[in-house]
N, C-alpha and C. Protein backbone atom coordinates (compact mmCIF):
# COMPACT_ATOMS: atom_id res chain seq x y z
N UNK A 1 -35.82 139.91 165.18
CA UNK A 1 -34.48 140.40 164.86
C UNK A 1 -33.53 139.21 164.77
N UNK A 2 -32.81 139.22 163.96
CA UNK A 2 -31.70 138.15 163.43
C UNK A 2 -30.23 138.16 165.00
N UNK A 3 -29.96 137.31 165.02
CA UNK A 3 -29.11 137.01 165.91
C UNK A 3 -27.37 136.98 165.55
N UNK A 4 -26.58 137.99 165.75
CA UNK A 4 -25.33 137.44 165.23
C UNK A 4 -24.78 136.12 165.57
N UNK A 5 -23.63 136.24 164.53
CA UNK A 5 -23.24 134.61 165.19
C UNK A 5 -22.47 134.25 166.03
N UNK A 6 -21.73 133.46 166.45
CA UNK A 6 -21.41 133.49 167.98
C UNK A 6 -20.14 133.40 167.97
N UNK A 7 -19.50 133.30 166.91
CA UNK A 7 -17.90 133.89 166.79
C UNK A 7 -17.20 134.93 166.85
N UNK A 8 -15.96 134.81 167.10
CA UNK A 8 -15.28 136.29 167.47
C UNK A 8 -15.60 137.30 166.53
N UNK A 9 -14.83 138.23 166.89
CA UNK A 9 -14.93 139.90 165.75
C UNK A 9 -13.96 138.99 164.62
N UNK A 10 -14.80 139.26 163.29
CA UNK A 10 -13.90 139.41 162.22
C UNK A 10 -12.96 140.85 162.08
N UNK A 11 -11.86 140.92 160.96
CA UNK A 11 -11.64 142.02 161.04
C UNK A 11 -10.82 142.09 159.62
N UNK A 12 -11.77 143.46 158.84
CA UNK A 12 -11.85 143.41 157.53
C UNK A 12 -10.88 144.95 157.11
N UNK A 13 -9.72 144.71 156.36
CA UNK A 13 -8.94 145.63 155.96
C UNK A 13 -9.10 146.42 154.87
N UNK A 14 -9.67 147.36 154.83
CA UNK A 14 -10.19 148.25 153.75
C UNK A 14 -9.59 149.08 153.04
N UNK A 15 -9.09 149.23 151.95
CA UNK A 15 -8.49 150.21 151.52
C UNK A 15 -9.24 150.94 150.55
N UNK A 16 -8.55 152.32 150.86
CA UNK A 16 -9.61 153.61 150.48
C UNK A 16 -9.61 153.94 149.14
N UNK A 17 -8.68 153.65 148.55
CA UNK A 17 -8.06 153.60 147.09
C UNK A 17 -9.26 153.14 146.13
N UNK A 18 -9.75 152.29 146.58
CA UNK A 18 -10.85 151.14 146.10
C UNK A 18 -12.24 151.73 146.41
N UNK A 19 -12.28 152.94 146.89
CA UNK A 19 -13.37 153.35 146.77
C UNK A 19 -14.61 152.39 147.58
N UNK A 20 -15.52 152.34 147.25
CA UNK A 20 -16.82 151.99 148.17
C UNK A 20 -16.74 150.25 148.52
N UNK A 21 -16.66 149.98 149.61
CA UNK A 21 -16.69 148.54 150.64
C UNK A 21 -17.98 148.53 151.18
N UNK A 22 -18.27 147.10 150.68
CA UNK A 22 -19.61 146.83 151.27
C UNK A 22 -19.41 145.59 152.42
N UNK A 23 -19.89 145.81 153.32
CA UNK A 23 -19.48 144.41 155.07
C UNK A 23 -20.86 143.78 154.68
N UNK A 24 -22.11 144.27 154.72
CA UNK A 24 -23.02 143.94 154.87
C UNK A 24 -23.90 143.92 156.45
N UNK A 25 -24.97 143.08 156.67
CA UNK A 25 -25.52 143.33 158.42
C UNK A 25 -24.38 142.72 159.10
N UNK A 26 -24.49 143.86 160.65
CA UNK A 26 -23.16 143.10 161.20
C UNK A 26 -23.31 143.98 162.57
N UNK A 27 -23.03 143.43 163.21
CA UNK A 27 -22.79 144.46 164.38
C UNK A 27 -21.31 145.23 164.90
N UNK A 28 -21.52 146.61 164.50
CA UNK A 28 -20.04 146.79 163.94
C UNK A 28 -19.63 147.58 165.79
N UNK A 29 -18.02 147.02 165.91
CA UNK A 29 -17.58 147.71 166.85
C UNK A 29 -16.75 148.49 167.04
N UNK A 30 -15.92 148.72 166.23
CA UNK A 30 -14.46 149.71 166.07
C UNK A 30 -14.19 149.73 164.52
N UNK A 31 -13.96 151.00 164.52
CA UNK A 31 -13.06 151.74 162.84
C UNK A 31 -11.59 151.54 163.03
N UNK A 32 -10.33 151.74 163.15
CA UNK A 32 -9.11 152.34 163.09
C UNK A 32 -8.35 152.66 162.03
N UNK A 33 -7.89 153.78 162.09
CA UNK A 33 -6.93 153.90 160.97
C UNK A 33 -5.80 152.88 160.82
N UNK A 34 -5.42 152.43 159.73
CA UNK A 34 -4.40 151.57 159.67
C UNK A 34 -3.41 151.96 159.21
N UNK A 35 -3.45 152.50 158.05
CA UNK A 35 -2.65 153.44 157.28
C UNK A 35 -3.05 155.12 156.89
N UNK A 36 -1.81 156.03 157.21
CA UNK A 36 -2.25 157.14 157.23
C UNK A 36 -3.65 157.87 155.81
N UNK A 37 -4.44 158.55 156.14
CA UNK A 37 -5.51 159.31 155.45
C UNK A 37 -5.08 160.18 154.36
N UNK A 38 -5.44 159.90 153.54
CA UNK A 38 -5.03 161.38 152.79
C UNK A 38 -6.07 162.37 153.80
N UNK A 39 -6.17 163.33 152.59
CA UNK A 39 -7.40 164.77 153.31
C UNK A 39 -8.37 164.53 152.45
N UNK A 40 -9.11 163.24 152.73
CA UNK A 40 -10.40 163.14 152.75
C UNK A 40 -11.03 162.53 153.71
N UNK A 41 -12.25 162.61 153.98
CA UNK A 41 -13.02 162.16 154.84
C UNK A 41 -13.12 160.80 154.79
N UNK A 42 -13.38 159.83 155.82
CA UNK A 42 -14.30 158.99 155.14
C UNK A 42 -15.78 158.61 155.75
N UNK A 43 -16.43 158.77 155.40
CA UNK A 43 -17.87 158.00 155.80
C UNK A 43 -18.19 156.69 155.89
N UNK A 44 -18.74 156.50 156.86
CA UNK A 44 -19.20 155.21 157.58
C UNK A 44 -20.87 154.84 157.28
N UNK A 45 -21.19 153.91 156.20
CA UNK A 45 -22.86 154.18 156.04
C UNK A 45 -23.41 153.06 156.37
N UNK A 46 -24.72 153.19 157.01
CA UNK A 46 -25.59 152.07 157.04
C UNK A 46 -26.54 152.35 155.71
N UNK A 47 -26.21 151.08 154.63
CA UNK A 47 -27.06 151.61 153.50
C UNK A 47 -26.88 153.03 152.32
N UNK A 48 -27.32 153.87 152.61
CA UNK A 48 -26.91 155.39 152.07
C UNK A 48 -27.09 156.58 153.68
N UNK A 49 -27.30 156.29 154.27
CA UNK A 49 -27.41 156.84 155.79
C UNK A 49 -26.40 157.04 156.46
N UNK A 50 -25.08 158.46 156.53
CA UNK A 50 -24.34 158.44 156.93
C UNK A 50 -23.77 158.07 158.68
N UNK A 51 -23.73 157.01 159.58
CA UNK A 51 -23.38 156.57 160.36
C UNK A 51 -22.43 157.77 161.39
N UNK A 52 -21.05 157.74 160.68
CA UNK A 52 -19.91 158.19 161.38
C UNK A 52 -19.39 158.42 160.29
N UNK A 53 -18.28 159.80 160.30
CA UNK A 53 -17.09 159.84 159.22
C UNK A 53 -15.74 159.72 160.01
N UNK A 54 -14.88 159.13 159.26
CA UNK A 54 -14.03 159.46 160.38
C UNK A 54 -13.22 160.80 159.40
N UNK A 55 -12.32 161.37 160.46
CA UNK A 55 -11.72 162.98 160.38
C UNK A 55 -10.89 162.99 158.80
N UNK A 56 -10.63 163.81 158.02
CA UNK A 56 -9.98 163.72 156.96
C UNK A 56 -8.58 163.43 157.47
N UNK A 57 -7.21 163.47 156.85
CA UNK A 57 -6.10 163.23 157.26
C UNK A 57 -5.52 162.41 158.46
N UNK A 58 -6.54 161.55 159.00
CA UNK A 58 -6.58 161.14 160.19
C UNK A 58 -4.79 160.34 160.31
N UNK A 59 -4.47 159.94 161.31
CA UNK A 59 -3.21 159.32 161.29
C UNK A 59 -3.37 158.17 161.64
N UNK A 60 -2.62 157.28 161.72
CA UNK A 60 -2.22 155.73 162.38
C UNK A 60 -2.90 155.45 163.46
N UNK A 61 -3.45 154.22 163.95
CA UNK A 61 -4.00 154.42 165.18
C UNK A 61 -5.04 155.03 165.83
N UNK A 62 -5.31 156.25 165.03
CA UNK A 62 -6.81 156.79 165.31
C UNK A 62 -7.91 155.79 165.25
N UNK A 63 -8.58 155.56 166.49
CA UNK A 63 -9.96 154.32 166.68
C UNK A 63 -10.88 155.16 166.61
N UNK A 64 -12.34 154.67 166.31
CA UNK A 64 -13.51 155.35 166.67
C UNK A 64 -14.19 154.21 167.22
N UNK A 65 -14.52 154.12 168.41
CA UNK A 65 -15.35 152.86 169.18
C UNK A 65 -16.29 153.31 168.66
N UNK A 66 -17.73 152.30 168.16
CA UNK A 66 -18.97 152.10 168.24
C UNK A 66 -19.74 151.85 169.50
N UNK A 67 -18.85 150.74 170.27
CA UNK A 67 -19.81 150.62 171.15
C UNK A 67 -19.90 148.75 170.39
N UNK A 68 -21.56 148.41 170.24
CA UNK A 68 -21.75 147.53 170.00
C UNK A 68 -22.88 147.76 168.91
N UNK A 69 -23.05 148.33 167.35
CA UNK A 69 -23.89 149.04 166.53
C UNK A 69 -24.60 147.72 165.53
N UNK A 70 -26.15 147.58 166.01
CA UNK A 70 -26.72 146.63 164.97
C UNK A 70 -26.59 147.63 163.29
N UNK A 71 -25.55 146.99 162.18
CA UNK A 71 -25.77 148.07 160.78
C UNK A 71 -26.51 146.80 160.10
N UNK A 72 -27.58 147.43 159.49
CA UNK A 72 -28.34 146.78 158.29
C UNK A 72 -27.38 146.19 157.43
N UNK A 73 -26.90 147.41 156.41
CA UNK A 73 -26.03 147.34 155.52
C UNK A 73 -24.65 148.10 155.41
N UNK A 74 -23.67 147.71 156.40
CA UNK A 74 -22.16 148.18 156.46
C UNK A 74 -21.78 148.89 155.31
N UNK A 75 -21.65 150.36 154.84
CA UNK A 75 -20.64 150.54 153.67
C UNK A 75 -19.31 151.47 154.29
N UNK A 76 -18.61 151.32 153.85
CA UNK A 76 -17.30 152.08 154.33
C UNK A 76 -16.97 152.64 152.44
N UNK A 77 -17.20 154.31 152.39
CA UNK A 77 -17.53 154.84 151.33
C UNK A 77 -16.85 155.99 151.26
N UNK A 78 -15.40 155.97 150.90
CA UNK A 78 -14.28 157.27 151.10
C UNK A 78 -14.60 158.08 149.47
N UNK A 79 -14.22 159.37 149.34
CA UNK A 79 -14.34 160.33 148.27
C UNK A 79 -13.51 159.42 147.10
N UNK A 80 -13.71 159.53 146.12
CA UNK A 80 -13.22 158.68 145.13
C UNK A 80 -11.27 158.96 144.73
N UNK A 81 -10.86 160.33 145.50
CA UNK A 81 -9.70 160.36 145.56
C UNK A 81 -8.74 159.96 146.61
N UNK A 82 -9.45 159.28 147.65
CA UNK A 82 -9.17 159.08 149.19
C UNK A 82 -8.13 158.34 149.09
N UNK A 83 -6.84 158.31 150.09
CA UNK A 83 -5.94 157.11 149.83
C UNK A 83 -6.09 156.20 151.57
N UNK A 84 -5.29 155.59 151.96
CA UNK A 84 -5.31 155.32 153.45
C UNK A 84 -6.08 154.13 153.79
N UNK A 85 -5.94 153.00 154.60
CA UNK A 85 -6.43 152.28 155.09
C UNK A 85 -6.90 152.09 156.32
N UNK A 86 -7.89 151.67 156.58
CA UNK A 86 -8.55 151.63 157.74
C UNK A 86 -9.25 149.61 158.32
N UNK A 87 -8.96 149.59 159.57
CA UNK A 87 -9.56 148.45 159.70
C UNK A 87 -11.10 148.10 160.21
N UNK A 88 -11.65 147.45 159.97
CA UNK A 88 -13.47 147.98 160.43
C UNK A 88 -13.33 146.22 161.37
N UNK A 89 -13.95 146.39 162.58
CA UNK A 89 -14.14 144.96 163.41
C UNK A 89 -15.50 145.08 163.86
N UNK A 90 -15.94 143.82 163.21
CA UNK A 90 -17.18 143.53 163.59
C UNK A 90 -17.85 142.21 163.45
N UNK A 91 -18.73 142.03 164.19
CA UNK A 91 -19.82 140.58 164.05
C UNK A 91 -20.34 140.11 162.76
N UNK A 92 -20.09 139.32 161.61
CA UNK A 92 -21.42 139.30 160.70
C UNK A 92 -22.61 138.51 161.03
N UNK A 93 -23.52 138.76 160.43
CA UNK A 93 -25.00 138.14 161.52
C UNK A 93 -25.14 136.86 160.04
């Protein structure tokens, strides 16, 4: 197994507008909303393997801890009408 690297959490600002974000392997630790959700979902994928979604309409500030999650392949993959930003923090390996 590959070793992350030994630097802090990056932390990658996603916007939903833009449709499908790829992080790549990483050991991911926290979602948050950054900017409010429209009412769509968004899904959290390792690869095509849905992970976590976070809640549709979610608000400001809403976190979802991971924990400490080895992802193959990071995608952060909102409905193609989704608006809202979210921040994803994690390790890249």
């Amino acid at each position: 197994m590959a070793t992350p690297s030994k630097t802090n959490y990056k932390y990658e600002l996603v916007d939903l507008a833009t449709d499908s974000t790829t992080i790549g392997h990483c050991i991911l630790k926290k979602v948050r909303v950054h900017t409010a959700m429209s009412a769509h979902a968004c899904p959290i994928l390792d690869g095509s393997t849905e992970l976590w979604s976070i809640p549709l309409s979610s608000a400001v500030g809403v976190e979802i801890d991971m924990g400490e999650v080895e992802v193959q392949n990071l995608v952060v993959d909102p409905d193609n009408a989704a608006t809202g930003k979210v921040l994803v923090i994690y390790k890249p390996f």
